[in-house]
C-alpha atoms as a PDB file:
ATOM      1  CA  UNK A   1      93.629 107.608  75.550  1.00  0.00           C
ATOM      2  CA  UNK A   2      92.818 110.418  77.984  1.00  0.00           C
ATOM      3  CA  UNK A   3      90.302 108.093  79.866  1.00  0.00           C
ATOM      4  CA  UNK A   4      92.911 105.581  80.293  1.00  0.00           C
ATOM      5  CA  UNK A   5      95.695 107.810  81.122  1.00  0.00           C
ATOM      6  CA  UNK A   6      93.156 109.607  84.294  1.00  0.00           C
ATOM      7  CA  UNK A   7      92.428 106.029  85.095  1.00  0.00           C
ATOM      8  CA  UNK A   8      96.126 104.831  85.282  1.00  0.00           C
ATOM      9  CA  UNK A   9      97.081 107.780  87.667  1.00  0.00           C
ATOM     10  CA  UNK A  10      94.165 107.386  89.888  1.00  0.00           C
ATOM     11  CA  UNK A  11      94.558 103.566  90.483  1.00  0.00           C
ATOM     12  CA  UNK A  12      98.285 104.350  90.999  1.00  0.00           C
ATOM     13  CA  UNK A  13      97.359 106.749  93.680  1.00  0.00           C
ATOM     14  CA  UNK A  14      95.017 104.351  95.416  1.00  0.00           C
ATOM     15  CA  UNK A  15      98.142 101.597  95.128  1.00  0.00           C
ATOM     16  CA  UNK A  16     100.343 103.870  97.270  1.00  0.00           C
ATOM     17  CA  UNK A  17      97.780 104.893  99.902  1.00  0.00           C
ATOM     18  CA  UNK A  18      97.141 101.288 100.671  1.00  0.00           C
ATOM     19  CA  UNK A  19     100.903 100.691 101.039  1.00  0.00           C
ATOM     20  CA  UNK A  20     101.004 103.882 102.999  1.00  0.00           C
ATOM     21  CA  UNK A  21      98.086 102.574 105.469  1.00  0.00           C
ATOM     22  CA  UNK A  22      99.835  98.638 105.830  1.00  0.00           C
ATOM     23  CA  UNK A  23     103.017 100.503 106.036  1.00  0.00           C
ATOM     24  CA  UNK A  24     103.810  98.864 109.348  1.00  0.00           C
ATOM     25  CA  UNK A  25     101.790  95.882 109.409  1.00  0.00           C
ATOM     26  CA  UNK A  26     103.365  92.222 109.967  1.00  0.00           C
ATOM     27  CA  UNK A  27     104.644  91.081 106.647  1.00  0.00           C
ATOM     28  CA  UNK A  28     104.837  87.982 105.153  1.00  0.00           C
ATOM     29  CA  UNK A  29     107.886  88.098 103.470  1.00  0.00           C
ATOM     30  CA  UNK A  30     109.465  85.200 100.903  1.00  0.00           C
ATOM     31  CA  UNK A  31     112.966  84.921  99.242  1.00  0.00           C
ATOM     32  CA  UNK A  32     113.162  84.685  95.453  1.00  0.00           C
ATOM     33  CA  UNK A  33     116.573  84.187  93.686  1.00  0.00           C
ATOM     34  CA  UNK A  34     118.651  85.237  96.463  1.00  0.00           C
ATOM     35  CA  UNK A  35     118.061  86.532  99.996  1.00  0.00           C
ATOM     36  CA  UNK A  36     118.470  89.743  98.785  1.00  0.00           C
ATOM     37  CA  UNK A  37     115.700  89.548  96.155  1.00  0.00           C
ATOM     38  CA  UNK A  38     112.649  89.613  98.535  1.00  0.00           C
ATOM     39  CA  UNK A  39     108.808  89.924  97.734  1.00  0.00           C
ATOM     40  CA  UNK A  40     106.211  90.317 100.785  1.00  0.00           C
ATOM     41  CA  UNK A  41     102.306  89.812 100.571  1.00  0.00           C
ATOM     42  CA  UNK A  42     101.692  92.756 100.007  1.00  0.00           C
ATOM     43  CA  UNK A  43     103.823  93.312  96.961  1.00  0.00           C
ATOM     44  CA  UNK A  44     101.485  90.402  95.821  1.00  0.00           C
ATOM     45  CA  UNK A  45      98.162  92.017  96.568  1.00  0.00           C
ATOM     46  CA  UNK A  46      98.799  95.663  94.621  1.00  0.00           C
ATOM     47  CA  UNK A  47      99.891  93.913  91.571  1.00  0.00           C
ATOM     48  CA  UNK A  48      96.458  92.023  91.912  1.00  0.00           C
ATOM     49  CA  UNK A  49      94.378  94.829  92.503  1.00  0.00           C
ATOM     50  CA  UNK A  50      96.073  96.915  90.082  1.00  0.00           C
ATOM     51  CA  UNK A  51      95.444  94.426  87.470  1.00  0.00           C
ATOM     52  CA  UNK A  52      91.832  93.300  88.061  1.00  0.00           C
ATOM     53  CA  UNK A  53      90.705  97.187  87.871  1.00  0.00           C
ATOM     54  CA  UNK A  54      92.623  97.387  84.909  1.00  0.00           C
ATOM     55  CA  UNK A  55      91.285  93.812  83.445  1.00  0.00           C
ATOM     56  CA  UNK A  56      87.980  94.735  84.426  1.00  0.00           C
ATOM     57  CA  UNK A  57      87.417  98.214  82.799  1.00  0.00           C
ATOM     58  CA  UNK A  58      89.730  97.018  79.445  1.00  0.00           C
ATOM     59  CA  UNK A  59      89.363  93.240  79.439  1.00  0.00           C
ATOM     60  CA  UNK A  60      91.276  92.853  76.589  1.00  0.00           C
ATOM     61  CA  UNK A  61      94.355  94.473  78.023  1.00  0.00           C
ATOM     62  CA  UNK A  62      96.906  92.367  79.197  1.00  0.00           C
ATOM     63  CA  UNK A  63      99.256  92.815  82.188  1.00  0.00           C
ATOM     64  CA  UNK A  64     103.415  92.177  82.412  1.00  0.00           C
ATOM     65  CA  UNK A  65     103.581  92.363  86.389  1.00  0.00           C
ATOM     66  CA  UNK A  66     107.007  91.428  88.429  1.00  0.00           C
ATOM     67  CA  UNK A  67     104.574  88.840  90.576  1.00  0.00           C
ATOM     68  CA  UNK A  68     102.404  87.492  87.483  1.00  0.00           C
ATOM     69  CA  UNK A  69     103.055  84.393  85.433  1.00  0.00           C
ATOM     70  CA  UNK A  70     102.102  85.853  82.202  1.00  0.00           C
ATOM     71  CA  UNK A  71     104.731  87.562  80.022  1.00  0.00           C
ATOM     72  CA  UNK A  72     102.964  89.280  77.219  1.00  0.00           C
ATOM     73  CA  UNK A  73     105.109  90.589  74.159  1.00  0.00           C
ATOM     74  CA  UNK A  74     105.007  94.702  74.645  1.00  0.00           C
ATOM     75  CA  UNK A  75     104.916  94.618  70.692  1.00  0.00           C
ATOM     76  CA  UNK A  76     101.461  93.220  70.661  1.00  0.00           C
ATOM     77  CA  UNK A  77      98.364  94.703  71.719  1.00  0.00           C
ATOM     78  CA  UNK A  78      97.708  96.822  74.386  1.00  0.00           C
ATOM     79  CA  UNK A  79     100.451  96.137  77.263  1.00  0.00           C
ATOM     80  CA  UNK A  80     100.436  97.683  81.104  1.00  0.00           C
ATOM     81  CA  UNK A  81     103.756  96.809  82.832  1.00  0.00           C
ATOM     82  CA  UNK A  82     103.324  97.062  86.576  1.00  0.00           C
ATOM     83  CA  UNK A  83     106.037  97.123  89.508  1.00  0.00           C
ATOM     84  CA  UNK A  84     103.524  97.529  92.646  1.00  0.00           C
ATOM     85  CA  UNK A  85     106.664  98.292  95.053  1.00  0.00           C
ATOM     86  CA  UNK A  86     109.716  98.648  93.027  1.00  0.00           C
ATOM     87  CA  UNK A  87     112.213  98.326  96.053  1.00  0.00           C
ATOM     88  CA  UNK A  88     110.599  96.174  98.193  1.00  0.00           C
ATOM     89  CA  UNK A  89     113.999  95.940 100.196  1.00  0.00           C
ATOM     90  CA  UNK A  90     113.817  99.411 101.292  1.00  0.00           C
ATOM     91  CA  UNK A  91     109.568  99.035 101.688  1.00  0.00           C
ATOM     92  CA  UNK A  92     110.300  96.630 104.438  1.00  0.00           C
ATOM     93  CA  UNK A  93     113.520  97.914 106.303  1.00  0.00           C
ATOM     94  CA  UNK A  94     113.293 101.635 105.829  1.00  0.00           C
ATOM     95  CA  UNK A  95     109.863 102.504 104.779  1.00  0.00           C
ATOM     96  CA  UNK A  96     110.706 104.689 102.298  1.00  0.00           C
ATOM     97  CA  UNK A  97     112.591 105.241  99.038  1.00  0.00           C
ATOM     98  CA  UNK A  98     109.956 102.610  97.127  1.00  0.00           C
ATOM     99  CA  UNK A  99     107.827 103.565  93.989  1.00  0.00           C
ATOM    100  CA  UNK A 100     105.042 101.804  92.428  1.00  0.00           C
ATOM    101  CA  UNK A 101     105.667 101.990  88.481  1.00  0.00           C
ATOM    102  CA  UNK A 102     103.176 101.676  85.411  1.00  0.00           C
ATOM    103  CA  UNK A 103     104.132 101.829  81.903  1.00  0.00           C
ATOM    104  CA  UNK A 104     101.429 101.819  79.368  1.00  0.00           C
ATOM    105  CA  UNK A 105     102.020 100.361  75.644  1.00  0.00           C
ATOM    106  CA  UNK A 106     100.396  99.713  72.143  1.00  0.00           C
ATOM    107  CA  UNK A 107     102.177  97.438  70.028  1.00  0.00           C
ATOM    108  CA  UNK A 108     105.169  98.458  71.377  1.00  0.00           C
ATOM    109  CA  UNK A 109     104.406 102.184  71.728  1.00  0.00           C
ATOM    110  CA  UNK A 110     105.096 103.710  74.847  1.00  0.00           C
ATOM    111  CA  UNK A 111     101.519 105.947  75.151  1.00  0.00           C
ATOM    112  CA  UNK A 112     102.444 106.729  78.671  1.00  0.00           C
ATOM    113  CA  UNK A 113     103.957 105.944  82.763  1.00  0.00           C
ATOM    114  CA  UNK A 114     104.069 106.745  85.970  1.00  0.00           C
ATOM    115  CA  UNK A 115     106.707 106.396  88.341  1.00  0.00           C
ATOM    116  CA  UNK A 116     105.207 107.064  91.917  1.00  0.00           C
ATOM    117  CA  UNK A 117     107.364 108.047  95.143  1.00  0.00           C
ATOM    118  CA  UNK A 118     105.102 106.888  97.581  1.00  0.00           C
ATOM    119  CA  UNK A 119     106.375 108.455 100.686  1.00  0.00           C
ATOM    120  CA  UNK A 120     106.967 111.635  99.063  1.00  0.00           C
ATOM    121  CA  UNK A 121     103.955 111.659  97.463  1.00  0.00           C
ATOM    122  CA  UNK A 122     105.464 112.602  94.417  1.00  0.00           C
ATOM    123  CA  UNK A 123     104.152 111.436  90.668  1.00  0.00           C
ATOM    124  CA  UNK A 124     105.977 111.708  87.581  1.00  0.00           C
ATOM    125  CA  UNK A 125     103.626 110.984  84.799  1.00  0.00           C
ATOM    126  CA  UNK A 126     103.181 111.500  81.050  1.00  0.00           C
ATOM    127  CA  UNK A 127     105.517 110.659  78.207  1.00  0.00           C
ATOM    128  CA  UNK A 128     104.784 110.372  74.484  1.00  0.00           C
ATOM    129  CA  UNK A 129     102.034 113.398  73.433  1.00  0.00           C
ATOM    130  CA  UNK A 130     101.253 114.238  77.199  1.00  0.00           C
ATOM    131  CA  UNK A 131     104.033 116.636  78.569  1.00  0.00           C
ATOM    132  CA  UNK A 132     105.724 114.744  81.921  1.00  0.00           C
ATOM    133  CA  UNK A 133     105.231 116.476  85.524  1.00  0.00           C
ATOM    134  CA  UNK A 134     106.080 115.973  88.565  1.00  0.00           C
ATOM    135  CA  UNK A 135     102.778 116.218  90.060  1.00  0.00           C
ATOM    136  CA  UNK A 136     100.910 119.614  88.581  1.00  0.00           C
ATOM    137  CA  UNK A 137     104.321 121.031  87.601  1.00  0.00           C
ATOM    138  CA  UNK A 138     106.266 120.237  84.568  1.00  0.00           C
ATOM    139  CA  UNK A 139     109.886 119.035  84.302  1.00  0.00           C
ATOM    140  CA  UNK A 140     112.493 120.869  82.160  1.00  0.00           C
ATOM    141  CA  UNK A 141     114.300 118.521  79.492  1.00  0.00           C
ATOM    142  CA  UNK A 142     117.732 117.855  79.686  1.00  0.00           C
ATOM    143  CA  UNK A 143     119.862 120.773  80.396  1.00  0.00           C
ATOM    144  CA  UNK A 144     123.346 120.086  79.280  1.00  0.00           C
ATOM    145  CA  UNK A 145     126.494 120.253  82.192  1.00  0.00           C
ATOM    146  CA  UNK A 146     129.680 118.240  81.655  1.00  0.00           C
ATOM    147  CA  UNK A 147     130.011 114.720  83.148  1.00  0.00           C
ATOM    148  CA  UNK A 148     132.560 116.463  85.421  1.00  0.00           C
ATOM    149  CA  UNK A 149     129.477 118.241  87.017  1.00  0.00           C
ATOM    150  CA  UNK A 150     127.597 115.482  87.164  1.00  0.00           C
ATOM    151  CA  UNK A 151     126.972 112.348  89.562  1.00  0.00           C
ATOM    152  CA  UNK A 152     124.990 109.149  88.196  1.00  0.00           C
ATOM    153  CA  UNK A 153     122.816 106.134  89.619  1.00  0.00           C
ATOM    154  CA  UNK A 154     124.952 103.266  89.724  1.00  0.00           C
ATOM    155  CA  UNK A 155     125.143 100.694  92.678  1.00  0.00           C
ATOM    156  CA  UNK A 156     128.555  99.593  94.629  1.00  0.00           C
ATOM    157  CA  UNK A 157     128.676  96.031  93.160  1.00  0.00           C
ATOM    158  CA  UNK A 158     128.433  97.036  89.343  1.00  0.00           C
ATOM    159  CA  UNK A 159     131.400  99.823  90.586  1.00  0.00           C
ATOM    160  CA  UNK A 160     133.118  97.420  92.270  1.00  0.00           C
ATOM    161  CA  UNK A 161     133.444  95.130  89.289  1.00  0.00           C
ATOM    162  CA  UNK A 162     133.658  97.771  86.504  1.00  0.00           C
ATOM    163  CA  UNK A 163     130.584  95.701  84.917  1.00  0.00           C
ATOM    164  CA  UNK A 164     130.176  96.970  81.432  1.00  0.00           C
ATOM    165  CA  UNK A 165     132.560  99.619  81.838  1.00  0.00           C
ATOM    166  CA  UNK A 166     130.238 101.593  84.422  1.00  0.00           C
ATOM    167  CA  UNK A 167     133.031 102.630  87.029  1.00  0.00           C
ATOM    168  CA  UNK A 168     135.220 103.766  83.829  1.00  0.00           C
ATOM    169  CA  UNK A 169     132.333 106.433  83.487  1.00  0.00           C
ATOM    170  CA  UNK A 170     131.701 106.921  87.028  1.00  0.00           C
ATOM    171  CA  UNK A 171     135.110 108.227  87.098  1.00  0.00           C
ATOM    172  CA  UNK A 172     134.430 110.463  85.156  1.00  0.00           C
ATOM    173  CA  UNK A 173     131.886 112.214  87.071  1.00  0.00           C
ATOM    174  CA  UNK A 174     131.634 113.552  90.389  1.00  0.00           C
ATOM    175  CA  UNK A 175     130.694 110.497  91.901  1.00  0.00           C
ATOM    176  CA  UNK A 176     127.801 107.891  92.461  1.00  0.00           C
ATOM    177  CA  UNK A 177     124.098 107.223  94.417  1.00  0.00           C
ATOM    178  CA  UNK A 178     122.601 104.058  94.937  1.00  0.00           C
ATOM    179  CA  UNK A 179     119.062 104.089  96.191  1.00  0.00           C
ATOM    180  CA  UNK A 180     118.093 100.567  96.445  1.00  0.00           C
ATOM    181  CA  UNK A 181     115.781 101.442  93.549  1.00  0.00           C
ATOM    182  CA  UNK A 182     115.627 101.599  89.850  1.00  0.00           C
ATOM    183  CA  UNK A 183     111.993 103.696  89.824  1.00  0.00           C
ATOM    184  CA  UNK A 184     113.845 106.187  92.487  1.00  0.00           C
ATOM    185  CA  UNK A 185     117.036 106.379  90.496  1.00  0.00           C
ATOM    186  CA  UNK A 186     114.969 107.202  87.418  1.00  0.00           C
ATOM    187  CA  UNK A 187     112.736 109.541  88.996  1.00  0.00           C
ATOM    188  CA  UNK A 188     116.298 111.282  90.057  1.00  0.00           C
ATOM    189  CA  UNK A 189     117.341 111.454  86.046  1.00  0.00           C
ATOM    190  CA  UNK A 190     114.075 112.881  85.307  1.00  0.00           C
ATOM    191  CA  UNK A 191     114.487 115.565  87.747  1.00  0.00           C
ATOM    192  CA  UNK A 192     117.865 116.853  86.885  1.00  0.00           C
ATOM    193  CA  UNK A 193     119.453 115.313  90.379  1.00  0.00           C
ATOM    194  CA  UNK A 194     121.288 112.535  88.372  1.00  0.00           C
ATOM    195  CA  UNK A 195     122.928 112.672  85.055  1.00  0.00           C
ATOM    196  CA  UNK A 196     122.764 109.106  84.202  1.00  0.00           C
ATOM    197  CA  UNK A 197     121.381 105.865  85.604  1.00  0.00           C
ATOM    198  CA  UNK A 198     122.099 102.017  85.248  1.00  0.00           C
ATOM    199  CA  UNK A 199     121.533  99.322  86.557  1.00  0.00           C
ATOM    200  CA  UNK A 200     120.550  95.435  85.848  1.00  0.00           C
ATOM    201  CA  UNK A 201     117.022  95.125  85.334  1.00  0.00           C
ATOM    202  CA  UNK A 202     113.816  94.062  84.309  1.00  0.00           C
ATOM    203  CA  UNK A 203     111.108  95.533  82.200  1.00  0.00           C
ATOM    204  CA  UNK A 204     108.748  96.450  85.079  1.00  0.00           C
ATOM    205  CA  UNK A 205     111.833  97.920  86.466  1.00  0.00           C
ATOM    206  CA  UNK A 206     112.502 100.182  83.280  1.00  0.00           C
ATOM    207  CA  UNK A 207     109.251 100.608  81.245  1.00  0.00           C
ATOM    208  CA  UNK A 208     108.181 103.678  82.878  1.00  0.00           C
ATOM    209  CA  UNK A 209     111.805 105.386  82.737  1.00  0.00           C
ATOM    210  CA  UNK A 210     112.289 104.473  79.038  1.00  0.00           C
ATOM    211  CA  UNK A 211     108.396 106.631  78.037  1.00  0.00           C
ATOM    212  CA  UNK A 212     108.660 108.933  80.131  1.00  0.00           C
ATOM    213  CA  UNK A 213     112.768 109.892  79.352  1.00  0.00           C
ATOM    214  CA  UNK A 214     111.865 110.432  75.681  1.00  0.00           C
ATOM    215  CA  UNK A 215     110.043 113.120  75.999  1.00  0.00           C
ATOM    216  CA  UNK A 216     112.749 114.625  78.328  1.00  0.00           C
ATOM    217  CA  UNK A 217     115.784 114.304  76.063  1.00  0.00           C
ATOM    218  CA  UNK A 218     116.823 111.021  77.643  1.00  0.00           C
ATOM    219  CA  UNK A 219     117.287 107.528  76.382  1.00  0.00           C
ATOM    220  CA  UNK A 220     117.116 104.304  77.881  1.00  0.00           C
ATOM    221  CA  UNK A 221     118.937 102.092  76.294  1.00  0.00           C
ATOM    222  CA  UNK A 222     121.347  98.571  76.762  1.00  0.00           C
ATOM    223  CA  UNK A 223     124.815  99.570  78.078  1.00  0.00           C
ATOM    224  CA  UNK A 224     126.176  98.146  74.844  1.00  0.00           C
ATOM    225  CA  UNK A 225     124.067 100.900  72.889  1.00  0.00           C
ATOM    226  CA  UNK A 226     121.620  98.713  71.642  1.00  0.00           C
ATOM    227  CA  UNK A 227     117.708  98.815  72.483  1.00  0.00           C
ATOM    228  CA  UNK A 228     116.105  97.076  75.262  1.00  0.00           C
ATOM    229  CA  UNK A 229     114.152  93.528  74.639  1.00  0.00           C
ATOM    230  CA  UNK A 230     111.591  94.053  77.181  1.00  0.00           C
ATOM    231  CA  UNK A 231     112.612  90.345  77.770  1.00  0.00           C
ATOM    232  CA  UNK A 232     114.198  89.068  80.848  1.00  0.00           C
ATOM    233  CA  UNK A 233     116.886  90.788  82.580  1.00  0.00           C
ATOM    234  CA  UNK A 234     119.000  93.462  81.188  1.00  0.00           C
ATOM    235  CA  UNK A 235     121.664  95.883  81.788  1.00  0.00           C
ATOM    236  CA  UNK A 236     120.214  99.539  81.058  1.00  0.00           C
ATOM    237  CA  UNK A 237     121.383 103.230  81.453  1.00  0.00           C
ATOM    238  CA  UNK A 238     119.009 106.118  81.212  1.00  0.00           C
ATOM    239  CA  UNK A 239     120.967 108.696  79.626  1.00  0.00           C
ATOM    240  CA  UNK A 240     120.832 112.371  77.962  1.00  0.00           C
ATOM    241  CA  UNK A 241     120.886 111.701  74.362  1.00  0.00           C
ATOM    242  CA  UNK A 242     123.136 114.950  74.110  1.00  0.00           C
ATOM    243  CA  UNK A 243     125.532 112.654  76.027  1.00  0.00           C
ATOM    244  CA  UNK A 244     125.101 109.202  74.250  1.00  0.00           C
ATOM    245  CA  UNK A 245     128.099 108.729  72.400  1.00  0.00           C
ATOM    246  CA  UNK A 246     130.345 110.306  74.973  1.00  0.00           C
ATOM    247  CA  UNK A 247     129.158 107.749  77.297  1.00  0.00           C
ATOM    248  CA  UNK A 248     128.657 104.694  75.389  1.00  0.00           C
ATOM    249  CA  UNK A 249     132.766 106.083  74.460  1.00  0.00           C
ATOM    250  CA  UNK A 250     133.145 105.208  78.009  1.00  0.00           C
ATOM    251  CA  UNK A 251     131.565 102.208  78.639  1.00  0.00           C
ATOM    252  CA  UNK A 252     133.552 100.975  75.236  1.00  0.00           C
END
């Protein structure tokens, strides 16, 4: 597991030093479900490269990617779940606040993720038996504050519609953040920036989060309490799991 776990960080490294180097190249860019919802070419290519190095040194892997056509059950076999820009919006318009994320399972084990600010160059890594850092320094589990002290990840249209309950909790805190993505969001949790955060998503979008939160005294889970499919699209909060039934209170 060590092996794999060195390999996983350095391929993720080489992922964002491409992006990095193309960062201002022409872009082919394509609409998906909405024009909102945007993939480019190169979004494409990292997924493609991340998965033939990892199909090639541990053929009988398999790969859950946003831009594949295969999705694998995390519950069987040995499962990497790739995002190779998770906020691709803010990749193309601001060229910055965009993560590539990994999440590494064993019949439906999280073993361990990464969640990678590529502009910052900043890593988060570990979760299950490996302690998470944020590159060579570790992170401090929950520490607990009142939701009064707190602000959470939550974006304008999911407050604007109470969806779930979410602006019922917001309310209770000091405010909100959007950051036009779920990786950065989580990264913010997992820092001690952001109490909470939810959002609608898929499971490249929270794989990483919901490893690497365990071993920090958070929990991602559906914003009805339940646990998350790793199936299609779903509403999920990363939470403390000191705070878990005062918030899922809330969202009742």
């Amino acid at each position: 597991m060590d092996t794999k776990y060195t390999f996983a960080k350095k391929i993720v490294v080489e992922a964002g030093e491409f992006l990095r180097q193309h960062l201002y190249d022409s872009l082919d860019i394509q609409v998906k479900s909405h024009f909102t919802d945007l993939v480019t070419h190169l979004d494409q290519q990292v997924e493609e490269d991340l998965s033939c190095k990892i199909l090639t040194r541990y053929p009988e892997d398999k790969i859950l990617g946003e831009e594949g056509h295969s999705q694998p059950s995390v519950s069987e076999g040995n499962v990497w779940i790739i995002d190779p820009i998770d906020g691709t919006t803010n990749f193309i318009v601001q060229q910055e606040d965009f993560a590539v994320l990994l999440a590494y399972f064993e019949n439906g084990v999280g073993k361990f993720a990464i969640i990678y600010d590529v502009m910052k160059d900043e890593m988060i890594h570990g979760g299950s038996h490996y302690p998470v850092y944020l590159n060579d320094q570790p992170l401090v589990a929950f520490q607990d504050k009142e939701l009064k002290e707190s602000l959470i990840g939550l974006n304008t249209g999911l407050y604007a519609q109470n969806v779930d309950g979410l602006a019922n909790l917001a309310n209770h805190t000091l405010g909100t953040r959007s950051f036009g993505s779920a990786g950065i969001g989580f990264a913010r949790v997992l820092k001690g920036q952001l109490l909470a955060q939810a959002s609608y998503l898929y499971p490249w979008d929270y794989g990483a989060a919901a490893i690497l939160g365990e071993s920090l005294g958070y929990h991602l889970i559906t914003t009805d309490g339940g646990q998350p499919r790793f199936q299609g699209r779903e509403m999920v909060i990363l939470l403390p799991k000191a705070k878990e039934k005062e918030i899922i209170t809330l969202l009742e």
